[in-house]
PDB file of N, CA and C in Angstrom:
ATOM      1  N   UNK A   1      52.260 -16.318  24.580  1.00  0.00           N
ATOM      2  CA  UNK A   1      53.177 -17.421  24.496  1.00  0.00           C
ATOM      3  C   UNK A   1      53.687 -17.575  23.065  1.00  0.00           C
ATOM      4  N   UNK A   2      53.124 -17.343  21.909  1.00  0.00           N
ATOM      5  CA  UNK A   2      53.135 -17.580  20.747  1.00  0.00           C
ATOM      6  C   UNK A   2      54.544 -16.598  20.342  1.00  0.00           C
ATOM      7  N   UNK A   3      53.885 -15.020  20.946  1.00  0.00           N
ATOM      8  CA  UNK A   3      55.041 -14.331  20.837  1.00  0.00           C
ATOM      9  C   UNK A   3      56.226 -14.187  21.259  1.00  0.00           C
ATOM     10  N   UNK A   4      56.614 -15.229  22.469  1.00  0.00           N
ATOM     11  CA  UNK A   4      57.869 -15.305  23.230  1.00  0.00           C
ATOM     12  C   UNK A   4      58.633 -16.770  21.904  1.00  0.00           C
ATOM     13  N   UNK A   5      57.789 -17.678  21.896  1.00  0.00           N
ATOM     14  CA  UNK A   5      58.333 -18.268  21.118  1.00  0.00           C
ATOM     15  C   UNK A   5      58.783 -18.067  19.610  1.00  0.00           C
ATOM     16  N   UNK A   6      57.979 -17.347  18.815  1.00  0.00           N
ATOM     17  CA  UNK A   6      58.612 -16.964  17.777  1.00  0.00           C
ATOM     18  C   UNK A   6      59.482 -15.370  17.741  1.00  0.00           C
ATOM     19  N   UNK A   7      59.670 -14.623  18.385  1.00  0.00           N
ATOM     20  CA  UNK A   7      60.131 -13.581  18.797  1.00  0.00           C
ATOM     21  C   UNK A   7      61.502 -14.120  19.866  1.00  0.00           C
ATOM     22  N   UNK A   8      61.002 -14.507  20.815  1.00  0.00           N
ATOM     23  CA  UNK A   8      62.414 -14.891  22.023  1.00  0.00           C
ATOM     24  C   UNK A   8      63.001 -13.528  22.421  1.00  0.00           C
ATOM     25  N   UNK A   9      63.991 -13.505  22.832  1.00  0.00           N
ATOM     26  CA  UNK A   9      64.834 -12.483  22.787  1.00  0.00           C
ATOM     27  C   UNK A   9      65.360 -11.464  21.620  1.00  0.00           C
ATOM     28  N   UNK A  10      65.031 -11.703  20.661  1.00  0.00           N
ATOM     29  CA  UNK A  10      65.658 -11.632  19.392  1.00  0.00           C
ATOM     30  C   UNK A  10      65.362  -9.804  19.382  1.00  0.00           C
ATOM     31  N   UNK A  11      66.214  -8.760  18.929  1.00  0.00           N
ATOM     32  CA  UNK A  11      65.992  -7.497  18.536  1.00  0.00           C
ATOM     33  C   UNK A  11      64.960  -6.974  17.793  1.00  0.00           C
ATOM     34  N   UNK A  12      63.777  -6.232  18.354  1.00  0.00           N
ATOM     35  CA  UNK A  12      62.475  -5.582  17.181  1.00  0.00           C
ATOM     36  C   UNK A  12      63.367  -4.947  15.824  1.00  0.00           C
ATOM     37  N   UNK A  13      62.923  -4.728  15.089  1.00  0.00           N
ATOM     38  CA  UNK A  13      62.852  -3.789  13.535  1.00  0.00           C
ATOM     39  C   UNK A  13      63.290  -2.669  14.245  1.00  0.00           C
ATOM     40  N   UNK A  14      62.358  -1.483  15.437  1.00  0.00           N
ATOM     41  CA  UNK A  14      62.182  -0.531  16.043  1.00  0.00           C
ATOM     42  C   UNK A  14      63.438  -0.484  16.664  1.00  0.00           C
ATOM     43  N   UNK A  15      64.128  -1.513  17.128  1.00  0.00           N
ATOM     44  CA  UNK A  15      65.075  -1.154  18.165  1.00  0.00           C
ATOM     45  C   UNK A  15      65.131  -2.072  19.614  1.00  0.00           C
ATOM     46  N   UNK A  16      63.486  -2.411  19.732  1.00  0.00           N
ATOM     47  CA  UNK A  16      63.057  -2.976  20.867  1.00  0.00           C
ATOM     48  C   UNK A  16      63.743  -4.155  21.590  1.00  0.00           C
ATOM     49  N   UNK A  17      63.227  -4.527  22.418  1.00  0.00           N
ATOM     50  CA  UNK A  17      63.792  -5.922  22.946  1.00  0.00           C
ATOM     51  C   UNK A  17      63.258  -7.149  22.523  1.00  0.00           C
ATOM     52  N   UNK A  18      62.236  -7.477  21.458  1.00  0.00           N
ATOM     53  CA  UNK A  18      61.200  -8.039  21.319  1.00  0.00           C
ATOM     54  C   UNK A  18      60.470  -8.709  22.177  1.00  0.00           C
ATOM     55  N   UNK A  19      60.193 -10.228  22.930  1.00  0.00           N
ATOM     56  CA  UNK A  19      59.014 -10.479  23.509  1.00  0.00           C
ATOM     57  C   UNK A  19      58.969  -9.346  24.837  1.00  0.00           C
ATOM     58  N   UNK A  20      60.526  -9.267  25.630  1.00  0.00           N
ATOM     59  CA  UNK A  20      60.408  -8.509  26.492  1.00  0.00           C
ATOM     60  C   UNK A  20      59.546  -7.010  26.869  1.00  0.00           C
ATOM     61  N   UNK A  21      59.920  -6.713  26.028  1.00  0.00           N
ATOM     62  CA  UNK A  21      59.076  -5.160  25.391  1.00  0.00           C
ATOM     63  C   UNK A  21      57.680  -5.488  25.023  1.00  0.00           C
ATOM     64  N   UNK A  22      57.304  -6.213  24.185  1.00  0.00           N
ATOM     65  CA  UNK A  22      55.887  -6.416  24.244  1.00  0.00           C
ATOM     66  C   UNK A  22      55.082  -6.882  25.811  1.00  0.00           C
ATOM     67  N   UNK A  23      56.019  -7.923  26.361  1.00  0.00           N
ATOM     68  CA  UNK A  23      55.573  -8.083  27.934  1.00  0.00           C
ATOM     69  C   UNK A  23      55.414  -7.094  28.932  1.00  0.00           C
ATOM     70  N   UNK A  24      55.815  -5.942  28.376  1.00  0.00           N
ATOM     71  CA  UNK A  24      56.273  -4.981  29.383  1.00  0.00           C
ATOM     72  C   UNK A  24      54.678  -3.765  29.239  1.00  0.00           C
ATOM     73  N   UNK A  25      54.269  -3.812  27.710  1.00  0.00           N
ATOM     74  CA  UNK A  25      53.071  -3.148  27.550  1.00  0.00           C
ATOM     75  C   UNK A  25      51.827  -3.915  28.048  1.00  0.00           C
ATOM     76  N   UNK A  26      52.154  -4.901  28.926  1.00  0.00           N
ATOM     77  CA  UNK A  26      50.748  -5.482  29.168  1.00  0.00           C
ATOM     78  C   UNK A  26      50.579  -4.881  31.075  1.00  0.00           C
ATOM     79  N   UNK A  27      51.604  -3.931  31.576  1.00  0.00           N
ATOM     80  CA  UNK A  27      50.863  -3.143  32.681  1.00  0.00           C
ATOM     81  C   UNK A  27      49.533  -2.922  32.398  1.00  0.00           C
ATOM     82  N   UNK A  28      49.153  -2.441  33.911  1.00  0.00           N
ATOM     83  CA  UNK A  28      47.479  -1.577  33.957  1.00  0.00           C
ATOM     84  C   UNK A  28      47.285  -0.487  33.065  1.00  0.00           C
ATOM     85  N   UNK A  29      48.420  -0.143  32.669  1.00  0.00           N
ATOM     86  CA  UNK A  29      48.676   1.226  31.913  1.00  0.00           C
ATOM     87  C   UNK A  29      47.852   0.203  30.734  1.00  0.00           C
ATOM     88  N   UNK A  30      48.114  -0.790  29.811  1.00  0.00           N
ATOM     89  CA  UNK A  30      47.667  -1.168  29.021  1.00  0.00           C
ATOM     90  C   UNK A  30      46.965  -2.177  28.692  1.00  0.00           C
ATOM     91  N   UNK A  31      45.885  -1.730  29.805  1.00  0.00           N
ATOM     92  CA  UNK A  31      44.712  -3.058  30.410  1.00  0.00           C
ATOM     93  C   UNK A  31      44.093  -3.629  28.829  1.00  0.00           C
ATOM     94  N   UNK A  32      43.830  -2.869  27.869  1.00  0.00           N
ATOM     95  CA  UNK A  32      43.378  -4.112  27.423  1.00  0.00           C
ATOM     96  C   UNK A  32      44.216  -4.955  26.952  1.00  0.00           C
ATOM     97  N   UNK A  33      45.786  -5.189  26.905  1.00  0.00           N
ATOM     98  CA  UNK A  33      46.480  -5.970  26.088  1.00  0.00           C
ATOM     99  C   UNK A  33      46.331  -6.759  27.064  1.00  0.00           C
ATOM    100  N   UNK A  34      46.519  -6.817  28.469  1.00  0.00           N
ATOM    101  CA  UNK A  34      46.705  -7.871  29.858  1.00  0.00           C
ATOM    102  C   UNK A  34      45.467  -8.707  29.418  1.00  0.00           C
ATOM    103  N   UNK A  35      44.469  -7.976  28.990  1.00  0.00           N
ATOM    104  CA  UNK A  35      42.873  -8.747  28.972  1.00  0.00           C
ATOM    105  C   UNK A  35      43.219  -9.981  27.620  1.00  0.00           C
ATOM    106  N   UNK A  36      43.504  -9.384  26.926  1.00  0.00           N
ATOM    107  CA  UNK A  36      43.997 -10.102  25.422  1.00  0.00           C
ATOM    108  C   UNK A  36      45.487 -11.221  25.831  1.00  0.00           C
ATOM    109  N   UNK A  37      46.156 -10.963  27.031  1.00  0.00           N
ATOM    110  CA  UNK A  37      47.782 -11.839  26.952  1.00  0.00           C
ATOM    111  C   UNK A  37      46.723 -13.171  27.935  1.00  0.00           C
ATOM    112  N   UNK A  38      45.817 -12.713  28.739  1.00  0.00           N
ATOM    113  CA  UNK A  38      44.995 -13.427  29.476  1.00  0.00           C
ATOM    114  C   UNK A  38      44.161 -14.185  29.013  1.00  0.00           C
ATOM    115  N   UNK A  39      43.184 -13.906  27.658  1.00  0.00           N
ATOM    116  CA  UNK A  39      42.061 -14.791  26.850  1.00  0.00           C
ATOM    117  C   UNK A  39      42.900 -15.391  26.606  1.00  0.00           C
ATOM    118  N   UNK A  40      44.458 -16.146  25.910  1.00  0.00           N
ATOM    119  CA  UNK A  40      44.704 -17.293  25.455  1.00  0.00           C
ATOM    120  C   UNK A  40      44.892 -18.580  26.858  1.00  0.00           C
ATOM    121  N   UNK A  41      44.509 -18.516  27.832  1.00  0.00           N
ATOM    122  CA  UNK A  41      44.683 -19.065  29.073  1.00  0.00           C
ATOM    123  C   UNK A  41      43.188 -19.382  29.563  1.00  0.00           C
ATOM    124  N   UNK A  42      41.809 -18.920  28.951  1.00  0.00           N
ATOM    125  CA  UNK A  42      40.670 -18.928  29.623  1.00  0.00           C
ATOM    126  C   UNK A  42      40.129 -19.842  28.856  1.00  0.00           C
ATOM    127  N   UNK A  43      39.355 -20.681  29.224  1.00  0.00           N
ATOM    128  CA  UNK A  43      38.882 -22.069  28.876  1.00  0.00           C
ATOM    129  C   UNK A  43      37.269 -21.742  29.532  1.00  0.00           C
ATOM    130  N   UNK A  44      36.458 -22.216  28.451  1.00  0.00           N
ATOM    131  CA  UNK A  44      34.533 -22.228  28.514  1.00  0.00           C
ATOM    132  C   UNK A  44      34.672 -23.383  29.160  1.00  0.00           C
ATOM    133  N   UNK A  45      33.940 -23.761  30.260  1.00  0.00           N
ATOM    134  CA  UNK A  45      33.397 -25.104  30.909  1.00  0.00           C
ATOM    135  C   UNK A  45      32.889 -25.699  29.976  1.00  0.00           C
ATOM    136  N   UNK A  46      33.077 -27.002  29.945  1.00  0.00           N
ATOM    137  CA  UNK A  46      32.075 -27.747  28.801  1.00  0.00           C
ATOM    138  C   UNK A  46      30.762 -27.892  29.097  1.00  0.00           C
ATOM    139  N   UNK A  47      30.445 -27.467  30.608  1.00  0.00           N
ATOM    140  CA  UNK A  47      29.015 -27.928  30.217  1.00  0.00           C
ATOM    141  C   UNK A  47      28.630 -26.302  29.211  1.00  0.00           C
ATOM    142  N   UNK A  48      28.887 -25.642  29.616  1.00  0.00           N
ATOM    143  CA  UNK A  48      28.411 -23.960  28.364  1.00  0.00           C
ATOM    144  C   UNK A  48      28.511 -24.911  27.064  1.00  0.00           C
ATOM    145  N   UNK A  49      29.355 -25.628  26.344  1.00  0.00           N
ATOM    146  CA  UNK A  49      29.614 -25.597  25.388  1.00  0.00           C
ATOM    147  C   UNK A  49      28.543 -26.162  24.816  1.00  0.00           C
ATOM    148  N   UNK A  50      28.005 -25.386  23.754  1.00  0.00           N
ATOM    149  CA  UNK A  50      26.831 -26.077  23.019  1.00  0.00           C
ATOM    150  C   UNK A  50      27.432 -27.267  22.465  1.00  0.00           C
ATOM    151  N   UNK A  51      26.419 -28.275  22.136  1.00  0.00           N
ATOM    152  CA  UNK A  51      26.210 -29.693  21.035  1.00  0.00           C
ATOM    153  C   UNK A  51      26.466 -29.338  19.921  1.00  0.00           C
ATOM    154  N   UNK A  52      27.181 -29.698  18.828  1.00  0.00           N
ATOM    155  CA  UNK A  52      27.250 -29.049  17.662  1.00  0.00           C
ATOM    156  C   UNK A  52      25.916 -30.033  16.917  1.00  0.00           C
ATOM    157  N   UNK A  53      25.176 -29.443  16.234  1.00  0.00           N
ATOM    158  CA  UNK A  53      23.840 -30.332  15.372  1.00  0.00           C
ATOM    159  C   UNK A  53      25.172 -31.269  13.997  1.00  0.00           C
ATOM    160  N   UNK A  54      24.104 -32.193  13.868  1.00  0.00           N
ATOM    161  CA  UNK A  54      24.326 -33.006  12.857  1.00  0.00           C
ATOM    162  C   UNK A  54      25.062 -32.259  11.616  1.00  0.00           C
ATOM    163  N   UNK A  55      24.612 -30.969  11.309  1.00  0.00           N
ATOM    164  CA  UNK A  55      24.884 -30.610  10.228  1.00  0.00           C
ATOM    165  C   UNK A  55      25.837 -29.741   9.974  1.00  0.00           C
ATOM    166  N   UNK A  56      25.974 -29.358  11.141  1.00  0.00           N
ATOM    167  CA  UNK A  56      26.923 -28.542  11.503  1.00  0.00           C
ATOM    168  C   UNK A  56      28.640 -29.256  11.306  1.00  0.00           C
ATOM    169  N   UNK A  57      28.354 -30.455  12.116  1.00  0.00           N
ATOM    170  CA  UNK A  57      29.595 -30.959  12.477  1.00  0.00           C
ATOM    171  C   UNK A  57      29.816 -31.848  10.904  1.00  0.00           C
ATOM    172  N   UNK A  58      28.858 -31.981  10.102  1.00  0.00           N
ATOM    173  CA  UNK A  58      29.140 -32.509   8.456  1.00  0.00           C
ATOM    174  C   UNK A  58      30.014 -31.655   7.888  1.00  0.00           C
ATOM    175  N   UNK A  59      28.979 -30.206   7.721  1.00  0.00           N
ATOM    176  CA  UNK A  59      29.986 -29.109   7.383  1.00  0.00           C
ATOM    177  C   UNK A  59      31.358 -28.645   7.601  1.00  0.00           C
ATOM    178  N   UNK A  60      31.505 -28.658   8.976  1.00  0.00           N
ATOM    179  CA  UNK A  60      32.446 -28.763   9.273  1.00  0.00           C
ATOM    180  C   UNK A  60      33.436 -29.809   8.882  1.00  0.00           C
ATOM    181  N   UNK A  61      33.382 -31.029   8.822  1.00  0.00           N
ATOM    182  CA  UNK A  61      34.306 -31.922   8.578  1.00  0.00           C
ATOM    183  C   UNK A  61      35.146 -32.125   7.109  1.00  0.00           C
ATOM    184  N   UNK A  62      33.567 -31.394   6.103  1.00  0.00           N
ATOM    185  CA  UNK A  62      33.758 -31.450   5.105  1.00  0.00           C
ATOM    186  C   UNK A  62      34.884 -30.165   4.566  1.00  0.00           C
ATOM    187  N   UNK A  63      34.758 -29.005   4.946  1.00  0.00           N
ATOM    188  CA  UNK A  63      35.589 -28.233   4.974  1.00  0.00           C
ATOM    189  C   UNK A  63      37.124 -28.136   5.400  1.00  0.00           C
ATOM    190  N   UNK A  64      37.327 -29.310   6.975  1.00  0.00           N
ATOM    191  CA  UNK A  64      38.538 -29.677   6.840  1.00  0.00           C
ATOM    192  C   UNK A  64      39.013 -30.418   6.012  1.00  0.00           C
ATOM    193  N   UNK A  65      38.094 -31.763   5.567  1.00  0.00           N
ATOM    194  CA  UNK A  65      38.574 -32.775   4.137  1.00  0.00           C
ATOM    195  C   UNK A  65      38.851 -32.241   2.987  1.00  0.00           C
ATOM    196  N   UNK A  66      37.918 -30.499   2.737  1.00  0.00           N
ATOM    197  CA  UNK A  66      38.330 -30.189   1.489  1.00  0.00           C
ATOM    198  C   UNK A  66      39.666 -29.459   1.342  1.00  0.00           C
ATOM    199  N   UNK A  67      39.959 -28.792   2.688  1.00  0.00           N
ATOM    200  CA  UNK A  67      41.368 -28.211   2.767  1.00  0.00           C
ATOM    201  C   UNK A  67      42.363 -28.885   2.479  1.00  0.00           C
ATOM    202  N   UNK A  68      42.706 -30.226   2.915  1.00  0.00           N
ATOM    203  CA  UNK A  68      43.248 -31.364   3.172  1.00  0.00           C
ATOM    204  C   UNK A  68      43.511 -31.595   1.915  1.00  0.00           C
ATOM    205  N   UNK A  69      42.234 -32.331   0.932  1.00  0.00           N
ATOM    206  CA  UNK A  69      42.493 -32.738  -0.177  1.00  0.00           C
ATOM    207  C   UNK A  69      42.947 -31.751  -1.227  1.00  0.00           C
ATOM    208  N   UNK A  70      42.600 -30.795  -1.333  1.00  0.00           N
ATOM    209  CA  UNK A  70      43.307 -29.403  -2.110  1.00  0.00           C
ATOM    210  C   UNK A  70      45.024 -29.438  -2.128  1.00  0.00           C
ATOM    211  N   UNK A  71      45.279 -29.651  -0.659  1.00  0.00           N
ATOM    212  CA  UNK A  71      46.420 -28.925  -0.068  1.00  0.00           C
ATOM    213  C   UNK A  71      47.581 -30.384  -0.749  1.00  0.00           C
ATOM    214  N   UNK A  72      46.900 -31.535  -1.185  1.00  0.00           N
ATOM    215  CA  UNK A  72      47.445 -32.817  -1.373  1.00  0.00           C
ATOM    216  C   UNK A  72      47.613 -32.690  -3.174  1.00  0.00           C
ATOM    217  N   UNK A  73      45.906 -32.388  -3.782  1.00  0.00           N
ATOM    218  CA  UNK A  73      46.569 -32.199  -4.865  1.00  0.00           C
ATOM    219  C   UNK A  73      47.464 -31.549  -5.737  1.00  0.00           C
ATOM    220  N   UNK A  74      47.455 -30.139  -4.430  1.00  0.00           N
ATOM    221  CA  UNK A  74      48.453 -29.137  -5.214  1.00  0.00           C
ATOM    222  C   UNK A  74      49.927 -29.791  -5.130  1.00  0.00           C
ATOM    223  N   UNK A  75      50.259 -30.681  -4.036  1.00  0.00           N
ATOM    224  CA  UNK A  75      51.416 -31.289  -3.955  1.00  0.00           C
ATOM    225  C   UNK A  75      51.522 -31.966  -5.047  1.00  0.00           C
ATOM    226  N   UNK A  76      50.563 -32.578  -5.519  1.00  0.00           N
ATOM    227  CA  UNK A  76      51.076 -33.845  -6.056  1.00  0.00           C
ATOM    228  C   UNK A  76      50.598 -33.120  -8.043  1.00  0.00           C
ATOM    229  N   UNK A  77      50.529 -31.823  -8.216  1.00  0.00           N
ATOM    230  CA  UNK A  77      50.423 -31.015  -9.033  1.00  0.00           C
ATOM    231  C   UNK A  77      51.740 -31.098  -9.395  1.00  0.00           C
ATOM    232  N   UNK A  78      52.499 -29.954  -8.047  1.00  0.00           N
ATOM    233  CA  UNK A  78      53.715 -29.512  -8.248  1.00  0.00           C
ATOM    234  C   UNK A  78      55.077 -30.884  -8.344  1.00  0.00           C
ATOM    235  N   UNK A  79      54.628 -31.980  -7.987  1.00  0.00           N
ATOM    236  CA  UNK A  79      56.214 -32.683  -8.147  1.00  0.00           C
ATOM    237  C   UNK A  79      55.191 -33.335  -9.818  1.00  0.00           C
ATOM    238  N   UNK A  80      54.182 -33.400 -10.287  1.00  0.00           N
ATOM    239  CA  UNK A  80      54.699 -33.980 -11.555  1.00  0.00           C
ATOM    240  C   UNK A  80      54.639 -32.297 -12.902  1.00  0.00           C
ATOM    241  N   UNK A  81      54.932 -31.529 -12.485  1.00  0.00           N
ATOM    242  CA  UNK A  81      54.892 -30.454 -13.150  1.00  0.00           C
ATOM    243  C   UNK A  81      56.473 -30.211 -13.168  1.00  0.00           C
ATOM    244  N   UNK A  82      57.379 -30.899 -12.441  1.00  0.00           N
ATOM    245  CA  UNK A  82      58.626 -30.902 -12.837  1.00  0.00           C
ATOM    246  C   UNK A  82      59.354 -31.362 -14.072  1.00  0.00           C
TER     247      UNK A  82
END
C-alpha cells in the first residue's frame, strides 16, 4: 500500500510502470514478495501479545521523549541561528 501511494502510476527510472509492475512481481512465480505484500495486513491476536514489564515500557517512553525533545531543540537551534 505504501508503494501504490507514493509511487501511483507514475513511470520507474527503468522504464517500468511503477506500482503496477511491482504488483505484477508478487505472482506464485514470486512467492516470497506475495508473503511480504501480505505481512503488512497480518495482525498478532492480543491475547499472544506479551505485557510489556515496567521497565520496558519506561524505556521505551523515554526514548520517544528523547527523540521528541532533540527534534524540538534542533528547531528551535535553527530559527535563532538566523
Amino acid at each position: 500500500m505504501l508503494v501504490q501511494r507514493m509511487l501511483g502510476n507514475k513511470q520507474g527510472t527503468g522504464g517500468s510502470s511503477g506500482y503496477m509492475y511491482l504488483r505484477s512481481t508478487i505472482s506464485d512465480r514470486y512467492k516470497v514478495f506475495l508473503d511480504l505484500f501480505n505481512l503488512s495486513t497480518w495482525l498478532i491476536p492480543r491475547q499472544y501479545i506479551p505485557v510489556m514489564s515496567p521497565d520496558v515500557y519506561r524505556n521505551l517512553s523515554k526514548a520517544v521523549l528523547y527523540e521528541r525533545d532533540t527534534a524540538n531543540e534542533q528547531r528551535t537551534q535553527n530559527i535563532y541561528a538566523r
